[in-house]
N, C-alpha and C. Protein backbone atom coordinates (compact mmCIF):
# COMPACT_ATOMS: atom_id res chain seq x y z
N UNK A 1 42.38 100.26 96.95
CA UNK A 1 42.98 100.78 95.75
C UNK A 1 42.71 102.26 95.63
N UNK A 2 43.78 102.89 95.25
CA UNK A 2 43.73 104.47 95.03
C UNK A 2 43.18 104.72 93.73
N UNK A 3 42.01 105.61 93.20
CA UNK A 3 41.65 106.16 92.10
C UNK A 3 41.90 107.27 91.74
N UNK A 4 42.58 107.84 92.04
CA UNK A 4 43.60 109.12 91.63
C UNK A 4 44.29 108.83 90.47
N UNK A 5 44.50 109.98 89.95
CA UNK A 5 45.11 110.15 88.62
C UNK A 5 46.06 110.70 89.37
N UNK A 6 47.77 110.95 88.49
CA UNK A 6 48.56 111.89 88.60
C UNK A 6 48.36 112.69 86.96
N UNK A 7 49.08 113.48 87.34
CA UNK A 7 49.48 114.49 85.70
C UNK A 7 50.48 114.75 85.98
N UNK A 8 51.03 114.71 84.53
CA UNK A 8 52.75 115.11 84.35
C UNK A 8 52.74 115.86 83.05
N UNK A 9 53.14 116.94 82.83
CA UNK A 9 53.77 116.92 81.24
C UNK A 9 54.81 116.53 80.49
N UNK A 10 54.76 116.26 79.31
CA UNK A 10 56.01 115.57 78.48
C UNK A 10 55.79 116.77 77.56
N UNK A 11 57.26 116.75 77.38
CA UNK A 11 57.88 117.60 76.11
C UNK A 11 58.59 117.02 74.97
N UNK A 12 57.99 116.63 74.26
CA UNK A 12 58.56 116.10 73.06
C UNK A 12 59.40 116.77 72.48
N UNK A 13 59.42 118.39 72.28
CA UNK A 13 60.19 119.32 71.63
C UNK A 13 59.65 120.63 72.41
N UNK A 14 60.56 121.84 72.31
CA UNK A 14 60.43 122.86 72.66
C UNK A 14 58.89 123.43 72.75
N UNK A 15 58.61 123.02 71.00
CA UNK A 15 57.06 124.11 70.72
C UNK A 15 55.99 122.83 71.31
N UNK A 16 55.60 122.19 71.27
CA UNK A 16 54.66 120.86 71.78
C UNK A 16 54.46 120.47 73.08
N UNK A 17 53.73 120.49 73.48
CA UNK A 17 53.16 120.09 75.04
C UNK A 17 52.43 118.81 74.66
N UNK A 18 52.33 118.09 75.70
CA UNK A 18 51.48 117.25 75.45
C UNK A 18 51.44 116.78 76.90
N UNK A 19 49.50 116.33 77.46
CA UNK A 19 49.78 116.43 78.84
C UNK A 19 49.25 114.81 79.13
N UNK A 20 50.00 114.00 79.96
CA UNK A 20 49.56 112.40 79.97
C UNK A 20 49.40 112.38 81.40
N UNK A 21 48.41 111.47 81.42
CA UNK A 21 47.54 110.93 83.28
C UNK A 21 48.51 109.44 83.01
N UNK A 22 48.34 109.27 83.99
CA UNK A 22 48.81 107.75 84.53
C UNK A 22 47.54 107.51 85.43
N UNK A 23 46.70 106.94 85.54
CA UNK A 23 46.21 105.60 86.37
C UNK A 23 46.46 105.32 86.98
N UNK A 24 46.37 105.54 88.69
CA UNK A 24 47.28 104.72 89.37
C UNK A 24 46.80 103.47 89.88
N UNK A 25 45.37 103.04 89.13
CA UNK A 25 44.96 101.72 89.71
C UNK A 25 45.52 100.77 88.43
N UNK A 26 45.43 101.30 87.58
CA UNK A 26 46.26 100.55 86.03
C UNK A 26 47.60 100.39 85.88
N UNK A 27 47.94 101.88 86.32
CA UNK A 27 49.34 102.60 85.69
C UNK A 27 49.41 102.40 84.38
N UNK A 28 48.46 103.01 83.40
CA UNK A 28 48.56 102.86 82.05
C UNK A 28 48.35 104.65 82.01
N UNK A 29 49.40 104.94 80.69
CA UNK A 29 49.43 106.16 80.41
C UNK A 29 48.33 106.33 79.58
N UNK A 30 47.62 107.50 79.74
CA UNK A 30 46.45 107.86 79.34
C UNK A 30 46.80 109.55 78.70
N UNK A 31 46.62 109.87 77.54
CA UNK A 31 46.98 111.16 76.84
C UNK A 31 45.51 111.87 77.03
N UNK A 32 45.64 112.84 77.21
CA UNK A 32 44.31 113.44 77.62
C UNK A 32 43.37 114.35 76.28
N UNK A 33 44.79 114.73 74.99
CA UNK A 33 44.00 115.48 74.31
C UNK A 33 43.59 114.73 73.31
N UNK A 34 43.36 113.15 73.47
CA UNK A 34 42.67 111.96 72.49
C UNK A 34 41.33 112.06 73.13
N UNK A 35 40.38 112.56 72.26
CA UNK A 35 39.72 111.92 72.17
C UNK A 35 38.70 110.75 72.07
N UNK A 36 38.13 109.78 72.43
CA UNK A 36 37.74 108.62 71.62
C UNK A 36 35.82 108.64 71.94
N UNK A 37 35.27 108.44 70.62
CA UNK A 37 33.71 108.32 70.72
C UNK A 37 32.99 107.19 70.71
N UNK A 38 32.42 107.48 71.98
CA UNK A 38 31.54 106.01 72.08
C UNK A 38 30.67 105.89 71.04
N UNK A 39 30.42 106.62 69.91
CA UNK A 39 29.08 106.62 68.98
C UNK A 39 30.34 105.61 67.48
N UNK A 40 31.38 105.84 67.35
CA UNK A 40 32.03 105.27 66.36
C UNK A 40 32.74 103.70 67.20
N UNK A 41 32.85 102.42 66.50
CA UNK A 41 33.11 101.68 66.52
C UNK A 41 35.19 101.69 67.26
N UNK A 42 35.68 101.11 68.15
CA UNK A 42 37.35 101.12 68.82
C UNK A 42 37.84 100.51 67.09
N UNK A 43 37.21 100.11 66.79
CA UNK A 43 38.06 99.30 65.54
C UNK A 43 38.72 100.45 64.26
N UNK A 44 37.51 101.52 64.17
CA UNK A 44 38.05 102.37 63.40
C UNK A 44 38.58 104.02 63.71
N UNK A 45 38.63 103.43 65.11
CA UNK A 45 39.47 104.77 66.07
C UNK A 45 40.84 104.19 65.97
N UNK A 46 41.42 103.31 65.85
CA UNK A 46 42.73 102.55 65.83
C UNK A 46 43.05 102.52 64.64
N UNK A 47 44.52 103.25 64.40
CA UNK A 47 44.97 103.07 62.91
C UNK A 47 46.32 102.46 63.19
N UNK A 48 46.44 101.44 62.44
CA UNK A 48 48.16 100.55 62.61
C UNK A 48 49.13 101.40 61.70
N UNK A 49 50.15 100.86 62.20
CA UNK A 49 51.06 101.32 61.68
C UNK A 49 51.18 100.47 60.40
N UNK A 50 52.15 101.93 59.83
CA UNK A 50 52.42 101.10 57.94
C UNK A 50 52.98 99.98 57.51
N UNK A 51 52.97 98.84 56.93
CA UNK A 51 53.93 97.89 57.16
C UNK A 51 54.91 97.85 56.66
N UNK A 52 56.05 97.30 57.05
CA UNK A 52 57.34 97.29 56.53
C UNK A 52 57.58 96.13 55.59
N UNK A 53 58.30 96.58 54.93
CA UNK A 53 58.86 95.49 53.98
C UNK A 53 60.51 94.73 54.68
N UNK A 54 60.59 93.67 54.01
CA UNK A 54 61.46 92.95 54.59
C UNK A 54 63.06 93.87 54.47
N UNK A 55 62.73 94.61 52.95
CA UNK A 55 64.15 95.01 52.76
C UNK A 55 64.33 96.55 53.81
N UNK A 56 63.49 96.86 54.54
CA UNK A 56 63.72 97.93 55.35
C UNK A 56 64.03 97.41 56.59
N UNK A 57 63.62 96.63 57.04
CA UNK A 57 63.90 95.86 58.53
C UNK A 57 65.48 95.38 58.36
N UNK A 58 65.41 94.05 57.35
CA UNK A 58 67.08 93.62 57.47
C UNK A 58 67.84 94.29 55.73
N UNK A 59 68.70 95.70 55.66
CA UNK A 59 68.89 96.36 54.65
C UNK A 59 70.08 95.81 54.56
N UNK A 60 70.79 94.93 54.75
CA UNK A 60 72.36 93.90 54.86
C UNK A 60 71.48 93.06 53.25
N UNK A 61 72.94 93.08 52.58
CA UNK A 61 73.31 92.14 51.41
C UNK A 61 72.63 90.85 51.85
N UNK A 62 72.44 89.99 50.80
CA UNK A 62 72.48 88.65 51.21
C UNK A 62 70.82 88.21 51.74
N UNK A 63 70.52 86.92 51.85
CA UNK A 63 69.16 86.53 52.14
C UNK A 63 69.10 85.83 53.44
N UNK A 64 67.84 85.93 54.01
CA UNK A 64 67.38 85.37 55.15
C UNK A 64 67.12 84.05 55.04
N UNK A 65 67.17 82.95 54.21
CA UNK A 65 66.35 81.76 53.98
C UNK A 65 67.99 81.20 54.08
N UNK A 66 68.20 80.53 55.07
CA UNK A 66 69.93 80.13 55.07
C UNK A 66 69.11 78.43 55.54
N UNK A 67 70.42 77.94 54.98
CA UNK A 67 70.44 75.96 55.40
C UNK A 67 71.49 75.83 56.81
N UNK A 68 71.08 75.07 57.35
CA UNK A 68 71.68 74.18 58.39
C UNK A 68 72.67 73.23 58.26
N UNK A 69 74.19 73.52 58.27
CA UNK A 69 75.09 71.96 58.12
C UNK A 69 76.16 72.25 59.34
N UNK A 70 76.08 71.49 60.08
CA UNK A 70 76.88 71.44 61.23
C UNK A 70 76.44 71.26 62.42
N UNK A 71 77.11 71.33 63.70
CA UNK A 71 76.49 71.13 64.73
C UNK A 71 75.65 72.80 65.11
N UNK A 72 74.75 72.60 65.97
CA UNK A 72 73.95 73.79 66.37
C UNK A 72 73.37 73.47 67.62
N UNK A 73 73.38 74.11 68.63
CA UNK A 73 72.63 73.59 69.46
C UNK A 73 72.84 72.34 70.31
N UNK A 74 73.91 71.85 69.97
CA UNK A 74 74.09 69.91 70.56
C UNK A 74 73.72 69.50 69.38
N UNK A 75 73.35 69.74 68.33
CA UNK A 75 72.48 68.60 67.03
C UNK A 75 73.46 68.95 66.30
N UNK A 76 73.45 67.44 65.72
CA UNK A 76 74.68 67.04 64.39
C UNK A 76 73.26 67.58 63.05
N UNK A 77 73.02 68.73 62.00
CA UNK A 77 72.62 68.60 61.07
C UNK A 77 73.27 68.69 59.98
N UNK A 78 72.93 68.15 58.71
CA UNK A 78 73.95 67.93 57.38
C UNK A 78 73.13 68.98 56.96
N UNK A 79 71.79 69.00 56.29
CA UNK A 79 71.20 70.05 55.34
C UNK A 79 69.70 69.81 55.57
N UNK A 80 69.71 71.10 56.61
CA UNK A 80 68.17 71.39 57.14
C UNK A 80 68.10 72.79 56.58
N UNK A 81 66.69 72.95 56.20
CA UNK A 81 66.47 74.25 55.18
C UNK A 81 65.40 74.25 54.14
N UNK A 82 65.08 75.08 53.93
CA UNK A 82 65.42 76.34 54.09
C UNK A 82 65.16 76.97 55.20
N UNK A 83 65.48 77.91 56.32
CA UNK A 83 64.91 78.34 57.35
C UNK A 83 65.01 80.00 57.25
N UNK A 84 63.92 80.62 57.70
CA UNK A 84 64.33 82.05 58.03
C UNK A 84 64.46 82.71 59.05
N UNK A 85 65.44 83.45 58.93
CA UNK A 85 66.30 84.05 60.41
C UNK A 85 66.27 85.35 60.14
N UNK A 86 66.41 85.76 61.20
CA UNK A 86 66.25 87.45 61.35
C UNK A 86 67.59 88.58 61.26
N UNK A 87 68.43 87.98 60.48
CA UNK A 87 69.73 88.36 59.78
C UNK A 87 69.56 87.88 58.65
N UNK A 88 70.48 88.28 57.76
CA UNK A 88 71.22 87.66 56.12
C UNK A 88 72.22 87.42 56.31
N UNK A 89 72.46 86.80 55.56
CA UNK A 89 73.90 86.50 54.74
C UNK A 89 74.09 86.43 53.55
N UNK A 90 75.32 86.65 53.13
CA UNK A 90 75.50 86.64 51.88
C UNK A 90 77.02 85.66 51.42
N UNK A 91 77.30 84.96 52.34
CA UNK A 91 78.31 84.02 52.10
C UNK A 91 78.38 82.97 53.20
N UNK A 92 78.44 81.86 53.17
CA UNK A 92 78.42 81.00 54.71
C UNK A 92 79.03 81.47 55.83
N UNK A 93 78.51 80.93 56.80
CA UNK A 93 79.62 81.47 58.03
C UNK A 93 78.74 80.35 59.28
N UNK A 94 79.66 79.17 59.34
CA UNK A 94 79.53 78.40 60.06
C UNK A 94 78.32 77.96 61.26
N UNK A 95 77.40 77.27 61.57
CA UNK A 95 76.78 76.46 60.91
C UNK A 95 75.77 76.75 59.73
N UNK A 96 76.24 78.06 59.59
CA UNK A 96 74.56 78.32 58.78
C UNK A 96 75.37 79.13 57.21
N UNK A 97 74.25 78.54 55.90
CA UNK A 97 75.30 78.86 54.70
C UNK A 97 73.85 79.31 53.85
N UNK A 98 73.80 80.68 52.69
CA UNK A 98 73.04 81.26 52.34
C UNK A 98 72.82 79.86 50.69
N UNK A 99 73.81 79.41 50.76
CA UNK A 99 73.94 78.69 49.20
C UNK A 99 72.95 77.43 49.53
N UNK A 100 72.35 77.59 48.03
CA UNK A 100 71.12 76.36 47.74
C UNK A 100 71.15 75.13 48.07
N UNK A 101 71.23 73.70 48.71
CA UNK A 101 71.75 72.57 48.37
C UNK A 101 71.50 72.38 47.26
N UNK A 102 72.06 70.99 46.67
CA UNK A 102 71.68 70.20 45.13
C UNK A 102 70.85 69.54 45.73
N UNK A 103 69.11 70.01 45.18
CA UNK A 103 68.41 69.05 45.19
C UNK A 103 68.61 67.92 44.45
N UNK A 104 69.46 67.16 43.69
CA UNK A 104 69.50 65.76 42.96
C UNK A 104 69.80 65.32 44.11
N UNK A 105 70.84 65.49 44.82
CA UNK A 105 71.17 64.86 46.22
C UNK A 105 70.09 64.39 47.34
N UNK A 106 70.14 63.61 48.12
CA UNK A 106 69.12 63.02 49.15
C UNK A 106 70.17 63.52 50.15
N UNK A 107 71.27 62.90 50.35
CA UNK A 107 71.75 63.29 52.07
C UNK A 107 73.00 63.96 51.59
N UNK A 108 73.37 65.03 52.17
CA UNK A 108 74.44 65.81 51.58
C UNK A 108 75.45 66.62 52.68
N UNK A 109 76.17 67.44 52.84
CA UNK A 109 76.56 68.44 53.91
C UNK A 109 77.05 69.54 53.21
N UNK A 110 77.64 70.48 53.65
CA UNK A 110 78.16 71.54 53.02
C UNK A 110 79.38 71.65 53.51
N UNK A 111 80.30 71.45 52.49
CA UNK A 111 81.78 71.61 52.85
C UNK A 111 82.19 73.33 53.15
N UNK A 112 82.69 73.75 54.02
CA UNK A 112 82.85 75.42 54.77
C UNK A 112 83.99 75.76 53.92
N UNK A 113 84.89 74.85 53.60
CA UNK A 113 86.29 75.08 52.98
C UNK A 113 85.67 75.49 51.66
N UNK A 114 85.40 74.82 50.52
CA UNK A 114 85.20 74.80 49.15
C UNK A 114 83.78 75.64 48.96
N UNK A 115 83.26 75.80 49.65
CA UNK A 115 81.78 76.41 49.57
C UNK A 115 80.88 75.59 48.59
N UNK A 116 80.94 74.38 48.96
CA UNK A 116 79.54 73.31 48.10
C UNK A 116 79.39 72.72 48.74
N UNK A 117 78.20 71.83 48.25
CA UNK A 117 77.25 71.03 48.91
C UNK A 117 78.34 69.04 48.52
N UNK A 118 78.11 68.54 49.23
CA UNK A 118 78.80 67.41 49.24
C UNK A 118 77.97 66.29 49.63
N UNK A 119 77.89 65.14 48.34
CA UNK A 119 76.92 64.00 48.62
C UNK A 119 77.74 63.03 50.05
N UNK A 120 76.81 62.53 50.75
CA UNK A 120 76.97 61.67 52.03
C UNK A 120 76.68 60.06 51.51
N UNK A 121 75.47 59.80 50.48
CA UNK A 121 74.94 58.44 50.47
C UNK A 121 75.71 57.94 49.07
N UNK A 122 75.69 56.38 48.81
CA UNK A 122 75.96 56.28 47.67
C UNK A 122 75.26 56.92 46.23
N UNK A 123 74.04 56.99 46.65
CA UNK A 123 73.14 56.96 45.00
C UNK A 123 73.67 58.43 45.05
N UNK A 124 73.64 59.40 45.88
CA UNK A 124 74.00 60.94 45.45
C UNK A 124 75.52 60.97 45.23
N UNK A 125 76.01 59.91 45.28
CA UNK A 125 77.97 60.32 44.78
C UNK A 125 77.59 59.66 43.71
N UNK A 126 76.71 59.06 43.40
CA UNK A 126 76.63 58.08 42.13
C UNK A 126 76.11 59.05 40.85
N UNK A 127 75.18 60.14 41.42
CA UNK A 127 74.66 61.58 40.88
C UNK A 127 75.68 62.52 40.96
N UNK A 128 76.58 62.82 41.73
CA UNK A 128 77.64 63.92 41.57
C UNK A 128 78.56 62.87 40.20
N UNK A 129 78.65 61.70 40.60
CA UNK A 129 79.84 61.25 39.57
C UNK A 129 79.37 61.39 37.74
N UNK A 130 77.45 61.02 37.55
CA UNK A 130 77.36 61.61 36.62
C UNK A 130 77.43 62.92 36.24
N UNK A 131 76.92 63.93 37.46
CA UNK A 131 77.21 65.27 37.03
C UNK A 131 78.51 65.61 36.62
N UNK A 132 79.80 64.89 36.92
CA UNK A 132 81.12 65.60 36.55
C UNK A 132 81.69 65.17 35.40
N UNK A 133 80.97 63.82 35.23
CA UNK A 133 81.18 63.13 33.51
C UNK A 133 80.49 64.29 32.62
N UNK A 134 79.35 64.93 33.00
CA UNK A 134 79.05 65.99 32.21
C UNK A 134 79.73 66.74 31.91
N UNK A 135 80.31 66.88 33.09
CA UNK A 135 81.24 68.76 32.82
C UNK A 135 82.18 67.98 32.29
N UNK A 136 82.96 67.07 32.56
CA UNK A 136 84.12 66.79 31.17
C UNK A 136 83.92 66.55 29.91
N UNK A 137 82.59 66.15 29.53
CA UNK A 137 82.13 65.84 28.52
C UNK A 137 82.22 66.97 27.86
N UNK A 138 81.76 68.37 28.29
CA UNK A 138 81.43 69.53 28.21
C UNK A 138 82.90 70.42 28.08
N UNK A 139 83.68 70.30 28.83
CA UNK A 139 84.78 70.49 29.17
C UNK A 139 85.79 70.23 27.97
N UNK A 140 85.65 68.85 27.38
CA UNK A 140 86.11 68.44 26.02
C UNK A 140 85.69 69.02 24.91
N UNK A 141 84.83 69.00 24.70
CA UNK A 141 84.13 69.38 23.82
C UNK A 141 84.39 71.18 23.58
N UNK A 142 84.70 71.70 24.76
CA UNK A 142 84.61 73.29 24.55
C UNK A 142 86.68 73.49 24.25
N UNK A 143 87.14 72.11 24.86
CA UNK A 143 88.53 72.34 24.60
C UNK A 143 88.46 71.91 23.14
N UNK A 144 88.12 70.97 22.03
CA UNK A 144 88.32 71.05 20.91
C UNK A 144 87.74 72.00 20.19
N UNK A 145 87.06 72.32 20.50
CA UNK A 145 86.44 73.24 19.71
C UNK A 145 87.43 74.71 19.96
N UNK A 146 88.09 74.98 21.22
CA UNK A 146 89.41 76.13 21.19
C UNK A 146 90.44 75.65 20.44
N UNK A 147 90.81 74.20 20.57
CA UNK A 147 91.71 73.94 19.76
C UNK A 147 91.89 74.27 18.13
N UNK A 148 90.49 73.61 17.63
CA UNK A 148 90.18 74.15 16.46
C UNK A 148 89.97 75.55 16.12
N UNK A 149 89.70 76.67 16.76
CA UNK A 149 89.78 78.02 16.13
C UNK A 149 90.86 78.08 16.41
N UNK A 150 91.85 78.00 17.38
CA UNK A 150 93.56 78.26 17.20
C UNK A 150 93.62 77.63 16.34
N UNK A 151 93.88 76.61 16.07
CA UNK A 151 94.18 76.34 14.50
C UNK A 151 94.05 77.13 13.08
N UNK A 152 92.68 77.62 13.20
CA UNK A 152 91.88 78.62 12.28
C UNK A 152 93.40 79.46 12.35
N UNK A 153 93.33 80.06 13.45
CA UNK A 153 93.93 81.21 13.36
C UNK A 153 95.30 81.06 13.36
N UNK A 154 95.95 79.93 13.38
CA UNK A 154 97.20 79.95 12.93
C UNK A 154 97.44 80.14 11.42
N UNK A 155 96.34 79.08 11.01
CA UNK A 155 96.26 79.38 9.41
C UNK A 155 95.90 80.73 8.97
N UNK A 156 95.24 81.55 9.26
CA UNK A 156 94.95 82.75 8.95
C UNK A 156 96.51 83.74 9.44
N UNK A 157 96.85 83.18 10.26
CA UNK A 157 98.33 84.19 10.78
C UNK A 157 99.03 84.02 9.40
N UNK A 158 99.54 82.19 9.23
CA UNK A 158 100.46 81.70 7.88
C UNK A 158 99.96 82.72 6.70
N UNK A 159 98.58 82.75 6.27
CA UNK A 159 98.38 83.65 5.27
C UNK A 159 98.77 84.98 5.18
N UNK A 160 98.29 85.36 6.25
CA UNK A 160 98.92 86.71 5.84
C UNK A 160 100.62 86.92 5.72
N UNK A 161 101.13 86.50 7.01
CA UNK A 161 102.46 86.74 6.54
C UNK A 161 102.90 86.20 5.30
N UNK A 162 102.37 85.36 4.61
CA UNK A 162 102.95 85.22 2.66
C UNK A 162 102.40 86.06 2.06
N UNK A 163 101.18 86.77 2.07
CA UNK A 163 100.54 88.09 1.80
C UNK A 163 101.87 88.90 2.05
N UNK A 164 102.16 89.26 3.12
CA UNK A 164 102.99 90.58 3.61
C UNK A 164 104.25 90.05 3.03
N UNK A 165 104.86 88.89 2.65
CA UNK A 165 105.96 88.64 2.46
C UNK A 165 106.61 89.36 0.78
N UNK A 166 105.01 88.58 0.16
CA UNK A 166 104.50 88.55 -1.32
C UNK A 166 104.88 90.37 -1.44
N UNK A 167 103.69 91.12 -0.86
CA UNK A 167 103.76 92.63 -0.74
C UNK A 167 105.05 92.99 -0.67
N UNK A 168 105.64 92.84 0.25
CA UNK A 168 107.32 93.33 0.55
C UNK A 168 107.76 93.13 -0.40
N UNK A 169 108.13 92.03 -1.23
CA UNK A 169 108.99 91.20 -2.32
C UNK A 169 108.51 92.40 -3.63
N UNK A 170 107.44 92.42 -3.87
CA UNK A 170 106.95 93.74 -5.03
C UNK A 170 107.69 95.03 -4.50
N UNK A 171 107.42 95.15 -3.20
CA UNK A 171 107.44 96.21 -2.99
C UNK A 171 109.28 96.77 -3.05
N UNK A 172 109.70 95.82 -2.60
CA UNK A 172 111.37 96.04 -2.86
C UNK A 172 111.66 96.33 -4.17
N UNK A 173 111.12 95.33 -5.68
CA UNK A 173 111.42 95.11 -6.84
C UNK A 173 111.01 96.64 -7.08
N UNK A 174 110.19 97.38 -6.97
CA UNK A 174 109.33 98.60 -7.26
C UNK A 174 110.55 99.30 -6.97
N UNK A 175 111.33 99.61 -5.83
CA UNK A 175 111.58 100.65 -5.29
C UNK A 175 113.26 100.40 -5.75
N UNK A 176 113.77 98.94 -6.42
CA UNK A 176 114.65 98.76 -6.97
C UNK A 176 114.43 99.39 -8.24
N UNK A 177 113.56 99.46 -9.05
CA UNK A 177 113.37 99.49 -10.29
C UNK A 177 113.20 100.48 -10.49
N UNK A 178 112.58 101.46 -9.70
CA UNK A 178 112.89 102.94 -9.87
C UNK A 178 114.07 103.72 -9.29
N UNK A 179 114.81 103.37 -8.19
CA UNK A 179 115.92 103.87 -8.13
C UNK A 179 116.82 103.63 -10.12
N UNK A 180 116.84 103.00 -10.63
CA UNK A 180 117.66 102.56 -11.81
C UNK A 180 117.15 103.84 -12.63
C-alpha cells in the first residue's frame, strides 16, 4: 500500500482557496486548514447541520399522510393508511388519495370518480344508510324552514305593495285636489 498523499487545490470562488489531500490508502478527502484537537472531545468538534422542517423539504400543497385503495404493487388494497410518503398531495391520484376514510366504516374503498370513501361490508352500508337518513332528515328540515321564510316574505312583499298602493291612491287624490 502507498502512503502518499496527493494535493490538489479547489476553488470554490475566485477570492477562496482551499487546499484538500486525498489519502491514497483511504482516498478520503482530507482539508488541511481544519484543524482538530486531541485535548477536546470528536463529539464537540462536529457540528450538524440545522434541521429542516417538513414544510421546507416537501413545499407542494397538500399532505404527506395519503391512504391506499387500489392495486399497488400486485396487492389488491381497499384502505391502508395512513402512510407517509415523500411527496404530497392535495387531491387523489390513483392508487393513493390525501382524503380521510370514514372511520364509522370497517371495510371501505375509495371511489376515484366521486372522491369518497365507499362502505364494502354490510354493517358499514347499514352506517352510510343511517348517515344519509340524517342528511335528509336535515335536508328537510332546512327545506321547511326556507319554505317558511319565503312565505314570510311573500307576506311582507303583499304588505307593502297595499302600503304603496294605499300611498299612491292619497297621493293621486292630493294632486287631484290641488290641481282644482
Amino acid at each position: 500500500m502507498n502512503n502518499e498523499e496527493t494535493t490538489k487545490e479547489v476553488t470554490p470562488n475566485s477570492e477562496e482557496k482551499t487546499t484538500v489531500s486525498t489519502n491514497t490508502d483511504t482516498n478520503v478527502p482530507v482539508r488541511e486548514d481544519v484543524k482538530i484537537s486531541p485535548k477536546v472531545p470528536v463529539e464537540e468538534q462536529l457540528t450538524a447541520a440545522p434541521t429542516k422542517k417538513l414544510e421546507e423539504i416537501l413545499p407542494e400543497k397538500g399532505t404527506n399522510l395519503l391512504y391506499i385503495s387500489g392495486t399497488l404493487a400486485g396487492h389488491d388494497y381497499d384502505c391502508e393508511g395512513p402512510i407517509e410518503f415523500p411527496f404530497k398531495l392535495n387531491k387523489p391520484m390513483w392508487p393513493l388519495t390525501p382524503i380521510k376514510p370514514n372511520f364509522e366504516y370497517e371495510n371501505q374503498k375509495f371511489d376515484y370518480d366521486n372522491e369518497i370513501w365507499i362502505p364494502l361490508d354490510a354493517k358499514s352500508q347499514g352506517q352510510q344508510i343511517t348517515d344519509l337518513t340524517k342528511q335528509v332528515a336535515k335536508l328537510n328540515q332546512d327545506s321547511v324552514k326556507h319554505d317558511q321564510a319565503a312565505e314570510q316574505s311573500q307576506k311582507m312583499v303583499m304588505q307593502q305593495m297595499q302600503m304603496l298602493t294605499a300611498i299612491n291612491t292619497k297621493l293621486d287624490k292630493l294632486t287631484k285636489d290641488g290641481d282644482k
